[in-house]
PDB file of N, CA and C in Angstrom:
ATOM      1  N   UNK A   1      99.135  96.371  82.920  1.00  0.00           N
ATOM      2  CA  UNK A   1      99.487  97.083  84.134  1.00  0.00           C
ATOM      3  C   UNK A   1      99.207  96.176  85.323  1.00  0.00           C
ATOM      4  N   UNK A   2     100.209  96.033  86.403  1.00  0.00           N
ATOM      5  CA  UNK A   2      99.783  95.215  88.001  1.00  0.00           C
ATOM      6  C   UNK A   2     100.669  96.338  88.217  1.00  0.00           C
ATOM      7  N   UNK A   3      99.334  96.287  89.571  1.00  0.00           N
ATOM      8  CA  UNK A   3      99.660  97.062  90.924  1.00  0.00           C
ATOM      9  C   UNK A   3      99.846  95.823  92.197  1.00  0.00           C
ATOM     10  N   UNK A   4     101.188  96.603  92.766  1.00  0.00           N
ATOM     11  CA  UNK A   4     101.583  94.769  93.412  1.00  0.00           C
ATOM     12  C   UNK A   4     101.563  95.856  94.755  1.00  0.00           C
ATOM     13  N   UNK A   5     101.061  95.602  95.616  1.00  0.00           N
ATOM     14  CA  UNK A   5     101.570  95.564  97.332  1.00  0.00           C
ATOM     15  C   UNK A   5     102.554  94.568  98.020  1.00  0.00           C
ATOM     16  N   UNK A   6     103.898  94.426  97.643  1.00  0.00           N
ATOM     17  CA  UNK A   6     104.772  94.179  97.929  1.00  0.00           C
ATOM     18  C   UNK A   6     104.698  93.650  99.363  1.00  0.00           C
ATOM     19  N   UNK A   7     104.600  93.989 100.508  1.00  0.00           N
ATOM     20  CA  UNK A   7     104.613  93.823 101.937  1.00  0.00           C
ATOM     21  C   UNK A   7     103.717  92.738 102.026  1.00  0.00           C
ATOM     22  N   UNK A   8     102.480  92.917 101.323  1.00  0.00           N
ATOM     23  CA  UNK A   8     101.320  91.813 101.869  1.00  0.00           C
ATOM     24  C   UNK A   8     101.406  91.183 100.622  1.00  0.00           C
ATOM     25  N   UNK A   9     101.902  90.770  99.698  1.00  0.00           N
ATOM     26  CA  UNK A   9     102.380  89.895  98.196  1.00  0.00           C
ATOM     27  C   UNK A   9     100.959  89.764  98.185  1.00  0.00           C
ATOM     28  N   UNK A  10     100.308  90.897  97.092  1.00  0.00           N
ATOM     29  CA  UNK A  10      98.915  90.977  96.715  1.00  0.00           C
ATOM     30  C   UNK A  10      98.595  91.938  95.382  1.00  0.00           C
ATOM     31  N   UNK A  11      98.108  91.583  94.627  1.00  0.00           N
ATOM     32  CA  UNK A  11      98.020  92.634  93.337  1.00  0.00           C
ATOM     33  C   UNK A  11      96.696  93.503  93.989  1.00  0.00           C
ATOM     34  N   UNK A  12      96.801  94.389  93.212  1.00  0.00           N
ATOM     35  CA  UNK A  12      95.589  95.715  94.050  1.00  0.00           C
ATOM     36  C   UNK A  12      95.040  95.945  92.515  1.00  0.00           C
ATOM     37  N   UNK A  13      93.922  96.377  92.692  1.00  0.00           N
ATOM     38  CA  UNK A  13      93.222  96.951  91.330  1.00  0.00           C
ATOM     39  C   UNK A  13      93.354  98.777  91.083  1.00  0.00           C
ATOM     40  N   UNK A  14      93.620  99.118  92.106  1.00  0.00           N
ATOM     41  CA  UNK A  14      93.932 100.576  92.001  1.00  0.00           C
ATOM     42  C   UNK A  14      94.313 101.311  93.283  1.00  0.00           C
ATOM     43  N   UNK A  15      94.822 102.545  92.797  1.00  0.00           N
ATOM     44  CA  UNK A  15      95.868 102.964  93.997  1.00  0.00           C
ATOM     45  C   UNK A  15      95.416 104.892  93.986  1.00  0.00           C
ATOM     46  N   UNK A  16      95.432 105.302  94.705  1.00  0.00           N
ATOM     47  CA  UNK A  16      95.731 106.883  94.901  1.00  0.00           C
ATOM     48  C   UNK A  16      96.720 107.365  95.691  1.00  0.00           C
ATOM     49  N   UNK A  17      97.592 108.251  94.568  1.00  0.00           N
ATOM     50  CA  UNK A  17      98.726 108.551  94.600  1.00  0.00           C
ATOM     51  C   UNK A  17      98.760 110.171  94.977  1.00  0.00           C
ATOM     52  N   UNK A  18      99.183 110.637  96.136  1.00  0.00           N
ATOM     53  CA  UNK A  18      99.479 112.143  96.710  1.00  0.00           C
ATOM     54  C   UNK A  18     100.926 112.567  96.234  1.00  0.00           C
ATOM     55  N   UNK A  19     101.043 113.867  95.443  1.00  0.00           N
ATOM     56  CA  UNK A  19     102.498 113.329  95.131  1.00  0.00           C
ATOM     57  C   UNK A  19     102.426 115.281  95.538  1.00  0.00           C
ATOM     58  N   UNK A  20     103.581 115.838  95.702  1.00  0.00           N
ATOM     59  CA  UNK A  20     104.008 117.327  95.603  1.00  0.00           C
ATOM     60  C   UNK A  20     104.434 117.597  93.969  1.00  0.00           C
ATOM     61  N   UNK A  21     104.432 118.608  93.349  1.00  0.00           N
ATOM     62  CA  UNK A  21     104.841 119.195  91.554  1.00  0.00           C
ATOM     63  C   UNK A  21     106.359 118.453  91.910  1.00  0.00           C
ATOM     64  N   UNK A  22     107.216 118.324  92.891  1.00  0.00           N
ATOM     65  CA  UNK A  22     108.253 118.228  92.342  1.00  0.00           C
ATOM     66  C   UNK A  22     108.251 116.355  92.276  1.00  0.00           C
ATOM     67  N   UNK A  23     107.412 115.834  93.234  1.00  0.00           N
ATOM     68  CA  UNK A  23     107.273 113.901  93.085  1.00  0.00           C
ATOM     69  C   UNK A  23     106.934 113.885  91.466  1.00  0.00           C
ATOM     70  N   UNK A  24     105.396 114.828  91.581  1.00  0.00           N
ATOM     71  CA  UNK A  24     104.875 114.393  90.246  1.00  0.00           C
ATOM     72  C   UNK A  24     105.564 114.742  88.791  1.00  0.00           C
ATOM     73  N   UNK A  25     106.675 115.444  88.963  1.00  0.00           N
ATOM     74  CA  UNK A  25     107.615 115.390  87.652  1.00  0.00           C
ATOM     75  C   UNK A  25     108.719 114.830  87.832  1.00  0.00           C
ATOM     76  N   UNK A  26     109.484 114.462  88.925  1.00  0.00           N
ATOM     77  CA  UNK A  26     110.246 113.063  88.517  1.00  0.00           C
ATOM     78  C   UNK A  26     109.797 111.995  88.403  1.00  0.00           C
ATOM     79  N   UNK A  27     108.160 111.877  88.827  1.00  0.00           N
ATOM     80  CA  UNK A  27     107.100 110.538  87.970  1.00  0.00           C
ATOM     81  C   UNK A  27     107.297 110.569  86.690  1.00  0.00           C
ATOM     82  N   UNK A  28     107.082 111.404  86.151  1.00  0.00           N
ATOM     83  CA  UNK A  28     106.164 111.469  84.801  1.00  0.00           C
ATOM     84  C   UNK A  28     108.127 111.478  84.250  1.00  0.00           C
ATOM     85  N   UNK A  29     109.040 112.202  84.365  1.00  0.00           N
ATOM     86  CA  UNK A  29     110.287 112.400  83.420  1.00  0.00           C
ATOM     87  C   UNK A  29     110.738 110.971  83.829  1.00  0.00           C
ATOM     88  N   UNK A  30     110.708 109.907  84.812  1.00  0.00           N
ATOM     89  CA  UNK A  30     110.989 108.832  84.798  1.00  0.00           C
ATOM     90  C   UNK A  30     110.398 107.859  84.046  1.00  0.00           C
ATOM     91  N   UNK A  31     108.918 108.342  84.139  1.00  0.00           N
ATOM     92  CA  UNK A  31     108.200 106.860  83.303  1.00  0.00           C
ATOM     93  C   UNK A  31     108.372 107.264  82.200  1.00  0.00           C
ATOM     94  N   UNK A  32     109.203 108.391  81.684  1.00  0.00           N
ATOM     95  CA  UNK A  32     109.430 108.876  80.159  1.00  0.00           C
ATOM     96  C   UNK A  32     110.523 108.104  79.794  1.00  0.00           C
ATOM     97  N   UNK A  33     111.694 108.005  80.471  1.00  0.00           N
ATOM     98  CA  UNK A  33     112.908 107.852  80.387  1.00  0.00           C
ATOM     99  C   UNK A  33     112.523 106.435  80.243  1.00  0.00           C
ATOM    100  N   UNK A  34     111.884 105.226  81.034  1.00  0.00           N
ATOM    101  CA  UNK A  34     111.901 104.052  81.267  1.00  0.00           C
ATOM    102  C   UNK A  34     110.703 104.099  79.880  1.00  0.00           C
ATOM    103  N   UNK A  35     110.211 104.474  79.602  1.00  0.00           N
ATOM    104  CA  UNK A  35     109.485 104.179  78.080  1.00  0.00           C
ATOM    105  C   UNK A  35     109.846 104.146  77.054  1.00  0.00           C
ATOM    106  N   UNK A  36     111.296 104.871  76.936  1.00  0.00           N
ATOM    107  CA  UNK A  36     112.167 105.184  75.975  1.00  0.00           C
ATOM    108  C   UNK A  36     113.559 104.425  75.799  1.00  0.00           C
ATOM    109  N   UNK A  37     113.556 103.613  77.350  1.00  0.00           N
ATOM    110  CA  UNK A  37     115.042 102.960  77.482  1.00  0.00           C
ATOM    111  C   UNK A  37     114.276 101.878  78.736  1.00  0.00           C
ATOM    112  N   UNK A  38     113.608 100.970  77.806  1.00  0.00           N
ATOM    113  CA  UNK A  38     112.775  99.971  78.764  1.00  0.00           C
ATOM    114  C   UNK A  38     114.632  98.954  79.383  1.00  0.00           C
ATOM    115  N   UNK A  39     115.447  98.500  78.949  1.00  0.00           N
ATOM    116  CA  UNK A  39     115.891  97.883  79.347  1.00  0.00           C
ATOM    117  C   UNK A  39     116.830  98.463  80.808  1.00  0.00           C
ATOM    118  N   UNK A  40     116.394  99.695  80.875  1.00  0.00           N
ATOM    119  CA  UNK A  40     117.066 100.068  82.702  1.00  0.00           C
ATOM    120  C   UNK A  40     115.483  98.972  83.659  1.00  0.00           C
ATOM    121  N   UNK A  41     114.941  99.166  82.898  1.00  0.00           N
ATOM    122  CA  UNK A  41     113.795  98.116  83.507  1.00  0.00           C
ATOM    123  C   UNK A  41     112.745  98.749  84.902  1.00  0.00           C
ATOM    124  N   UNK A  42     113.558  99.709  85.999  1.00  0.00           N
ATOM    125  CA  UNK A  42     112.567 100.524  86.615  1.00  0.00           C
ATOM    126  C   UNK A  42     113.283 101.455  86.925  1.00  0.00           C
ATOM    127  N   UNK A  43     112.649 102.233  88.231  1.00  0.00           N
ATOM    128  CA  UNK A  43     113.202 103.982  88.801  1.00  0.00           C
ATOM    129  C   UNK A  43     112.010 104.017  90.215  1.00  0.00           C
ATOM    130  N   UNK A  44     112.797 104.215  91.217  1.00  0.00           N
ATOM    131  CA  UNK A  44     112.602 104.864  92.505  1.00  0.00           C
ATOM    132  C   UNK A  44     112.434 106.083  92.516  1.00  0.00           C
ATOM    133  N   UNK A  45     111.343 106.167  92.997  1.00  0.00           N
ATOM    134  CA  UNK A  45     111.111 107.923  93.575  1.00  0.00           C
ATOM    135  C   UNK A  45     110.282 108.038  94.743  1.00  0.00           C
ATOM    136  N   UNK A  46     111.636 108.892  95.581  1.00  0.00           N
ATOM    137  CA  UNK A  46     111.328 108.945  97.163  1.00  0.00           C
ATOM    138  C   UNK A  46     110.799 110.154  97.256  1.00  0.00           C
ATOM    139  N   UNK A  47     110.179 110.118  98.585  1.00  0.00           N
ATOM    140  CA  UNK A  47     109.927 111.446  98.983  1.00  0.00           C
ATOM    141  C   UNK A  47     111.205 112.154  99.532  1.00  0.00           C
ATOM    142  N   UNK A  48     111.278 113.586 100.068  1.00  0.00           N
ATOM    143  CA  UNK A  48     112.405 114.324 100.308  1.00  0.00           C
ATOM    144  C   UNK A  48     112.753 114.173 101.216  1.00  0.00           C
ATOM    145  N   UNK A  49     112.342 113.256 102.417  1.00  0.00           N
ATOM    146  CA  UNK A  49     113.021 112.343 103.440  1.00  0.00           C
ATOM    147  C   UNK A  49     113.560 110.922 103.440  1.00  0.00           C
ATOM    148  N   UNK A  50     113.105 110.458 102.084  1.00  0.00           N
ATOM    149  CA  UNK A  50     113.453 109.076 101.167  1.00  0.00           C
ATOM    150  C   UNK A  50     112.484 107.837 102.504  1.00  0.00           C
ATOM    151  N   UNK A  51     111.414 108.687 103.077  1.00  0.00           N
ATOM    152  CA  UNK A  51     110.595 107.656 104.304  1.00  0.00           C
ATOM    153  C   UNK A  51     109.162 106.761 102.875  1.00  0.00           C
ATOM    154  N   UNK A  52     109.010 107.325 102.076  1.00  0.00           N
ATOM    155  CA  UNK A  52     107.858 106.913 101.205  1.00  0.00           C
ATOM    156  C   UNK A  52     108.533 106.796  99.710  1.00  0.00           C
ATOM    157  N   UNK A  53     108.348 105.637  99.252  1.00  0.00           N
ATOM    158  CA  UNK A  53     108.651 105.511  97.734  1.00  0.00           C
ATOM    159  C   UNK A  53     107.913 104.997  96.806  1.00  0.00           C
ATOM    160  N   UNK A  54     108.100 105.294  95.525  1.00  0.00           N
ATOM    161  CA  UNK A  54     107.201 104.408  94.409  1.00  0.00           C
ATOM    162  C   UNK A  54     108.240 103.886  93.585  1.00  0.00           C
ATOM    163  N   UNK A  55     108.005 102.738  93.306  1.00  0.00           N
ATOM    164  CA  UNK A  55     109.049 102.175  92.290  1.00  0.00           C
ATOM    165  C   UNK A  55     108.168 101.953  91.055  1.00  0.00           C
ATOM    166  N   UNK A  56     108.818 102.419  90.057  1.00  0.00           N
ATOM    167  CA  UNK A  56     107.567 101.657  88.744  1.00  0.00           C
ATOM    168  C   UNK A  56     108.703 101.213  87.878  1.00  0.00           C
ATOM    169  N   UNK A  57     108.155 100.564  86.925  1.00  0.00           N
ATOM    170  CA  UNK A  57     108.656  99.170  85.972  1.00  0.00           C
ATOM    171  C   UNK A  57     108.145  99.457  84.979  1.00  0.00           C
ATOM    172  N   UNK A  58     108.801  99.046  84.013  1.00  0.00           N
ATOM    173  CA  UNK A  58     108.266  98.648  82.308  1.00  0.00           C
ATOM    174  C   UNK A  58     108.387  97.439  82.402  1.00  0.00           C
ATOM    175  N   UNK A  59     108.094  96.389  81.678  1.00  0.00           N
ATOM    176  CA  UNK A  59     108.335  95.047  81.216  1.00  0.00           C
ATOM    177  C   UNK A  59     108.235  94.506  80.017  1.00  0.00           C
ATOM    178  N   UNK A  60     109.020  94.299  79.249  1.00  0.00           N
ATOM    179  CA  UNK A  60     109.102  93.790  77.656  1.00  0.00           C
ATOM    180  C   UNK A  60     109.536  92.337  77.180  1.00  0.00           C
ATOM    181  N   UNK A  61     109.036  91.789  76.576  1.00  0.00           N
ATOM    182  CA  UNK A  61     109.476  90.858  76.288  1.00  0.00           C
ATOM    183  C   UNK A  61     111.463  90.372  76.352  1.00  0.00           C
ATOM    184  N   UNK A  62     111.655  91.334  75.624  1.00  0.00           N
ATOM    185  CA  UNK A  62     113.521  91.696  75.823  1.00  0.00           C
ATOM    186  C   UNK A  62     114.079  92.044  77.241  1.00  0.00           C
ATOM    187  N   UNK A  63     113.065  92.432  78.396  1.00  0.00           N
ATOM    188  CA  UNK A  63     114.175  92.806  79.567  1.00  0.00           C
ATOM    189  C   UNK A  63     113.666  91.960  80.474  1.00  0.00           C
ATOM    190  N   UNK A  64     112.212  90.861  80.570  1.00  0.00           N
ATOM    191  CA  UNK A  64     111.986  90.573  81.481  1.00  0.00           C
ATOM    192  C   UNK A  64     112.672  89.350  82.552  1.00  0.00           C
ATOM    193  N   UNK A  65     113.966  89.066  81.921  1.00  0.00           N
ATOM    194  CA  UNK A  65     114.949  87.958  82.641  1.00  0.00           C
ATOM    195  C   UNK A  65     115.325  88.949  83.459  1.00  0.00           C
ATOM    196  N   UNK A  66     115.490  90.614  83.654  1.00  0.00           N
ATOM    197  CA  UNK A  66     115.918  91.199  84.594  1.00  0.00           C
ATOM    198  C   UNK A  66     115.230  91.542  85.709  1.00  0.00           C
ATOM    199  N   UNK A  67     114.120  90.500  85.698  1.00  0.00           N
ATOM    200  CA  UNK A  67     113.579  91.149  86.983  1.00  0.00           C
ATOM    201  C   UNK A  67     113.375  89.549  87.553  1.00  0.00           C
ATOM    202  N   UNK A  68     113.637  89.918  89.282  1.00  0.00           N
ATOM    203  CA  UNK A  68     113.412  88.616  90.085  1.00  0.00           C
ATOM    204  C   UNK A  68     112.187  87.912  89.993  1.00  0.00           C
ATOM    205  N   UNK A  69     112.122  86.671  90.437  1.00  0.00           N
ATOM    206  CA  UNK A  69     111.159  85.400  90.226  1.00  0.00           C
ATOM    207  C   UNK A  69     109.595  86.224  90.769  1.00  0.00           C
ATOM    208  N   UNK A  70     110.039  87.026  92.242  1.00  0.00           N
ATOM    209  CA  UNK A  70     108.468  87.365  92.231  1.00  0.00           C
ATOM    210  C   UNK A  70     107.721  88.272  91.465  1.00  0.00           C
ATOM    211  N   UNK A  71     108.386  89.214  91.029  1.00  0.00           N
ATOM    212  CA  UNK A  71     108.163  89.935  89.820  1.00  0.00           C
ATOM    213  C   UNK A  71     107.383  89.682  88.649  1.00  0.00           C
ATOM    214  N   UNK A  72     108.536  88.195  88.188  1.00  0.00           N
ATOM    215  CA  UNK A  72     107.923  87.459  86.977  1.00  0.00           C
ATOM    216  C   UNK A  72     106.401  87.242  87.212  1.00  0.00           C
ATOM    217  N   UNK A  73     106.093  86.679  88.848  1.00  0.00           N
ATOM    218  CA  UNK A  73     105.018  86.217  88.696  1.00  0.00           C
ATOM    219  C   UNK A  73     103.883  86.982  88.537  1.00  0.00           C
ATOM    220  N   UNK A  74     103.787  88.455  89.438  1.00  0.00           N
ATOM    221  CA  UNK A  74     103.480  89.359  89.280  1.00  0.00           C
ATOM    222  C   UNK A  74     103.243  89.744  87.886  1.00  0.00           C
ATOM    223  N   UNK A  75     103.406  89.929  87.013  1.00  0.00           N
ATOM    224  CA  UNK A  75     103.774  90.366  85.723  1.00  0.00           C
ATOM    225  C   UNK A  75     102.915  89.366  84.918  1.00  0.00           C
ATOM    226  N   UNK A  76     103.118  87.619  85.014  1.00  0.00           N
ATOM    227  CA  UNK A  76     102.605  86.649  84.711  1.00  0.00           C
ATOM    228  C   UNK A  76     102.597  86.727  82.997  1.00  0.00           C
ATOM    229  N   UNK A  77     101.508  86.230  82.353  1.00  0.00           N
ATOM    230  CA  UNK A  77     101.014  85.935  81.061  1.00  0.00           C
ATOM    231  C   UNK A  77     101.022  87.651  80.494  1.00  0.00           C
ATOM    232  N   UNK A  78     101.411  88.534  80.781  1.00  0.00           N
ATOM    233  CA  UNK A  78     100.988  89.852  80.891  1.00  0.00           C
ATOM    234  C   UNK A  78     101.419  90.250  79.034  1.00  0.00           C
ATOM    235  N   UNK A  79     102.518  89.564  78.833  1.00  0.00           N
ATOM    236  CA  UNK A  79     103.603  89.525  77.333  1.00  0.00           C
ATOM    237  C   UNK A  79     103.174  88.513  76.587  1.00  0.00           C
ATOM    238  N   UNK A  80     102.295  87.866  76.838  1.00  0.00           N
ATOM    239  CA  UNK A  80     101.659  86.861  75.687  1.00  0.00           C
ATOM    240  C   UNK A  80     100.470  87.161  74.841  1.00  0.00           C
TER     241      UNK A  80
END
């Protein structure tokens, strides 16, 4: 698992997440879907003004040419 802060290109060790029943079940039915069909590779989920988002990722040995260079790095030795 990396938690990346994107804006300030920094991995974080942990995060707290405020979500409403309806964020926190297109979380959970997304990271289902992307666990089950790793090669869509991630899924956006906005809030209901689309002003706040979370993007999450799988990464597998088989999909990780689909994700950009900073990503890779992010990700790193993570598949070895």
């Amino acid at each position: 698992m990396k938690i990346y802060d994107s804006e300030h290109k920094r991995i974080l060790e942990s995060i707290t997440l405020y979500l409403t029943p309806n964020e926190a079940t297109e979380l959970a039915n997304d990271a289902k879907d992307l666990s089950e069909n790793p090669q869509k590779h991630h899924s956006h989920i906005n809030d209901k003004n689309f002003k706040n988002e979370i993007t999450i990722s799988v990464y597998t040995k088989e999909n990780i040419n689909q994700f950009d260079e900073e990503s890779k790095k992010v990700i790193g030795n993570e598949l070895e």
